[in-house]
C-alpha atoms as a PDB file:
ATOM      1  CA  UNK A   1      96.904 108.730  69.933  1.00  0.00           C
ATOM      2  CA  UNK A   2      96.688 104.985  68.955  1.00  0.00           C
ATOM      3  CA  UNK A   3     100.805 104.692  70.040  1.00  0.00           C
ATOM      4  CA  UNK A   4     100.177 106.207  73.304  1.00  0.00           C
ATOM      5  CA  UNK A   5      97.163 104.472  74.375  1.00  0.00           C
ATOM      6  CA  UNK A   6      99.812 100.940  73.133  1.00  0.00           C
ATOM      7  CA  UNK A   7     102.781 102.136  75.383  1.00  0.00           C
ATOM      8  CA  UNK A   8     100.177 102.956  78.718  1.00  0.00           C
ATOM      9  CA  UNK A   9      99.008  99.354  77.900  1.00  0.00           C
ATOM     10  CA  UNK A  10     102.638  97.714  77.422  1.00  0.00           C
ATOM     11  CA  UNK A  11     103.362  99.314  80.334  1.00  0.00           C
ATOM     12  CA  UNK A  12     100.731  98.577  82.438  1.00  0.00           C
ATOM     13  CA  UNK A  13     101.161  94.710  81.500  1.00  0.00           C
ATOM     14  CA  UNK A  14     104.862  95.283  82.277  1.00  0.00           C
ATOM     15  CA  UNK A  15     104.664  96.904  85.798  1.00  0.00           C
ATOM     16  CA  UNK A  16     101.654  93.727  86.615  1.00  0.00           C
ATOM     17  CA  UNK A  17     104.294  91.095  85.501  1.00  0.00           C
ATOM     18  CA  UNK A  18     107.209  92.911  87.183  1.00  0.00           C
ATOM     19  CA  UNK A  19     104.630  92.517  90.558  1.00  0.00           C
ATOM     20  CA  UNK A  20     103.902  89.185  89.950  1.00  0.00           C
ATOM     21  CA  UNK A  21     107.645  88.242  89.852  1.00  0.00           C
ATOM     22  CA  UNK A  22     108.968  90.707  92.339  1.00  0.00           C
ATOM     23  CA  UNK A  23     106.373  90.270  95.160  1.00  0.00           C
ATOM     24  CA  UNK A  24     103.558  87.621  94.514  1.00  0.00           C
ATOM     25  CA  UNK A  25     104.679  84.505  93.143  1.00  0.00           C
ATOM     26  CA  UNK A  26     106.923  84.406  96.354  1.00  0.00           C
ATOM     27  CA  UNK A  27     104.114  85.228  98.402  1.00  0.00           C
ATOM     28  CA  UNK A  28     101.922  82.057  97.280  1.00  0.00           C
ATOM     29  CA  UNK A  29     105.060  80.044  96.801  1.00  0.00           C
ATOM     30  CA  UNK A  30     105.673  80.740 100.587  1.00  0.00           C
ATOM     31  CA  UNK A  31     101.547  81.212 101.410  1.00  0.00           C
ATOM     32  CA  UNK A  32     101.814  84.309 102.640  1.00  0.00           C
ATOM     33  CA  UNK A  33      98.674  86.128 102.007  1.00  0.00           C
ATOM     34  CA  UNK A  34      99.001  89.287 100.981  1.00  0.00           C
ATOM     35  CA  UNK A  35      95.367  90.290 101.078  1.00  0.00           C
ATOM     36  CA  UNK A  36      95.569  90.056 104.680  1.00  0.00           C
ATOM     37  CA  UNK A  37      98.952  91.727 104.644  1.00  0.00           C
ATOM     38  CA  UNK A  38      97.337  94.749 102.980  1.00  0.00           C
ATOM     39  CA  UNK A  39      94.308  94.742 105.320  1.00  0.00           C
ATOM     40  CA  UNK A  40      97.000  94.967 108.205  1.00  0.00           C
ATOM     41  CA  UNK A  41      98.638  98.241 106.236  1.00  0.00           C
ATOM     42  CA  UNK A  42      95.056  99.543 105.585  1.00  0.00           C
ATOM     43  CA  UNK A  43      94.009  99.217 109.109  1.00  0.00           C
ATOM     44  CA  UNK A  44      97.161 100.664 110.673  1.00  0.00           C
ATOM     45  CA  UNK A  45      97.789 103.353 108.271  1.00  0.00           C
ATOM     46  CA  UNK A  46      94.444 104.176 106.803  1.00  0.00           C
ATOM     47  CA  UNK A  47      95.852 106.737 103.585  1.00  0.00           C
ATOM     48  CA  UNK A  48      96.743 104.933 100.603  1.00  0.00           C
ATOM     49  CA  UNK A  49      99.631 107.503 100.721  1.00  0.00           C
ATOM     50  CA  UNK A  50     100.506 106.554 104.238  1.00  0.00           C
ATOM     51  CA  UNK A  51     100.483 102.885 103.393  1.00  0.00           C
ATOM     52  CA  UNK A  52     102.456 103.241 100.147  1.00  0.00           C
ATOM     53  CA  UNK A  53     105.252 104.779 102.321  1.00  0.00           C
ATOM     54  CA  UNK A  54     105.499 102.280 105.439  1.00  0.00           C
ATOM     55  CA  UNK A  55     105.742 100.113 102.668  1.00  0.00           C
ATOM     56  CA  UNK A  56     108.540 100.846 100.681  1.00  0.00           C
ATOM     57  CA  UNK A  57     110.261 101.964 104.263  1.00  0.00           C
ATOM     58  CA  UNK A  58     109.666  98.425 105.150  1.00  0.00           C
ATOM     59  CA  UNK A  59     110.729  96.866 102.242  1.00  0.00           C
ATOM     60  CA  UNK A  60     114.009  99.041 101.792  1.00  0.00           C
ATOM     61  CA  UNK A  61     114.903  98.123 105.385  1.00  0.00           C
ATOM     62  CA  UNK A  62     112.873  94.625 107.068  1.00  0.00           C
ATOM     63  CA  UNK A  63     112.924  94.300 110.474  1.00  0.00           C
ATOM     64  CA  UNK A  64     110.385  92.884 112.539  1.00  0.00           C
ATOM     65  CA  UNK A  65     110.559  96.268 114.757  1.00  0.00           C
ATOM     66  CA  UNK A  66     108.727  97.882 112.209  1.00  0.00           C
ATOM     67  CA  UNK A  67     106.440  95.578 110.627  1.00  0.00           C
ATOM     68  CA  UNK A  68     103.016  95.461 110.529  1.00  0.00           C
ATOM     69  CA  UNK A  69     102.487  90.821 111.110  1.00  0.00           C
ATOM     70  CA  UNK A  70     102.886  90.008 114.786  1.00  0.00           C
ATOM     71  CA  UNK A  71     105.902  88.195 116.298  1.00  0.00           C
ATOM     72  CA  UNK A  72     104.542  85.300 115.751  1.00  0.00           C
ATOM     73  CA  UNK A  73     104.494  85.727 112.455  1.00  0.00           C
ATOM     74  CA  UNK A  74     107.905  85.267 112.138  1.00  0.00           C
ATOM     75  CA  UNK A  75     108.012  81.887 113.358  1.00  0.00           C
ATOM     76  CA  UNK A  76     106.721  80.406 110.013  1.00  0.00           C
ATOM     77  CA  UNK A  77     108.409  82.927 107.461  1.00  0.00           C
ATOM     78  CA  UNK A  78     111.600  84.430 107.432  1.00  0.00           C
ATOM     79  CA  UNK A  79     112.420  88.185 107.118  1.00  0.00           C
ATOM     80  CA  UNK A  80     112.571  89.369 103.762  1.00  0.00           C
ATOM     81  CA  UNK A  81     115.803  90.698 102.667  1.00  0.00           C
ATOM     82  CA  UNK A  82     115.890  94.600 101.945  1.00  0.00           C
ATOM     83  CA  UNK A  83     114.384  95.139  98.306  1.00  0.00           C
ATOM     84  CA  UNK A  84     116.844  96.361  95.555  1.00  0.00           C
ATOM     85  CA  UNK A  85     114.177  96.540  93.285  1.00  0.00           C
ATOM     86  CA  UNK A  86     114.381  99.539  90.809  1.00  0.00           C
ATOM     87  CA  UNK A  87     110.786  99.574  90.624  1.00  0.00           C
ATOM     88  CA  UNK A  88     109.862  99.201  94.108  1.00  0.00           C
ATOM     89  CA  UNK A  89     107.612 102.280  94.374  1.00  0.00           C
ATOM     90  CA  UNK A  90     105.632 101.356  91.223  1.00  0.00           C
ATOM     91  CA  UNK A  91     105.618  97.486  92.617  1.00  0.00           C
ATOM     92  CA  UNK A  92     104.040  98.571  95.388  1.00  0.00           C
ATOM     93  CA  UNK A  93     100.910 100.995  93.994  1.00  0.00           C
ATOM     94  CA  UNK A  94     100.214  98.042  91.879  1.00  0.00           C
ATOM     95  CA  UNK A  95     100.051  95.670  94.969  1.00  0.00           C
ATOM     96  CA  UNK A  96      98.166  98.504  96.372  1.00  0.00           C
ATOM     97  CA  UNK A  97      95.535  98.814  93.370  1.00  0.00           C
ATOM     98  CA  UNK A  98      95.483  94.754  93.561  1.00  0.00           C
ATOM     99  CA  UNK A  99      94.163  94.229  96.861  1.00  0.00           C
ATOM    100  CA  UNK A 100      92.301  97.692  97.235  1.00  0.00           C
ATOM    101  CA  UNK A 101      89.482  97.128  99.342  1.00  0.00           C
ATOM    102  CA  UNK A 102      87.677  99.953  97.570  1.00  0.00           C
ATOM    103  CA  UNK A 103      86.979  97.613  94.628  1.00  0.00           C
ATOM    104  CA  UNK A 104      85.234  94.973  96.527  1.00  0.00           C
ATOM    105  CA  UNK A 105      82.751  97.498  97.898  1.00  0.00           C
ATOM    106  CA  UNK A 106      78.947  96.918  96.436  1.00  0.00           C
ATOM    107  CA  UNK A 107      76.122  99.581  96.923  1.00  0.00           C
ATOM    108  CA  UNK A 108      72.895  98.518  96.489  1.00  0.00           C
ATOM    109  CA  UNK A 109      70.211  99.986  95.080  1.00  0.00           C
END
């Protein structure tokens, strides 16, 4: 029990640093803010399902067609080139389960 509750761990610290190399270090190196990038997904797609997949379509092939920023966003920062990440689709749930909005939800009392 002890080893497998150590390898969820590892791998949980594992798939947070591949994240932090793979997508957000370049996004505050560039100051692109991805929370507002993930409220665009969450208000266009709604689902965490249907966001997780316009995602990784996006990121497998960028074009400005089908993304989610404005025209003008492109003005300021470049396309992306198409991700050949090997972990894409577990880069992107943790991105996902980063900026959930569900989290930041309070109830009172």
């Amino acid at each position: 029990m002890e080893k497998i509750v150590l390898i969820l761990i590892f791998s949980t610290l594992f798939l947070q640093a591949d994240l932090q190399k793979a997508c957000l270090l370049c996004h505050q190196k560039n100051q692109i803010p991805s929370e507002l990038i993930y409220k665009r997904y969450l208000l266009k797609y709604s689902t965490l399902e249907y966001i997780e997949e316009a995602m990784y379509n996006y990121l497998k092939h960028p074009n400005k067609k089908d993304s989610i920023m404005p025209s003008a966003f492109f003005r300021k920062f470049p396309i992306k080139n198409a991700s050949k990440d090997k972990n894409l689709k577990e880069n992107i749930r943790e991105y996902i389960d980063t900026f959930d909005i569900k989290k930041k939800l309070v109830l009172d009392k």
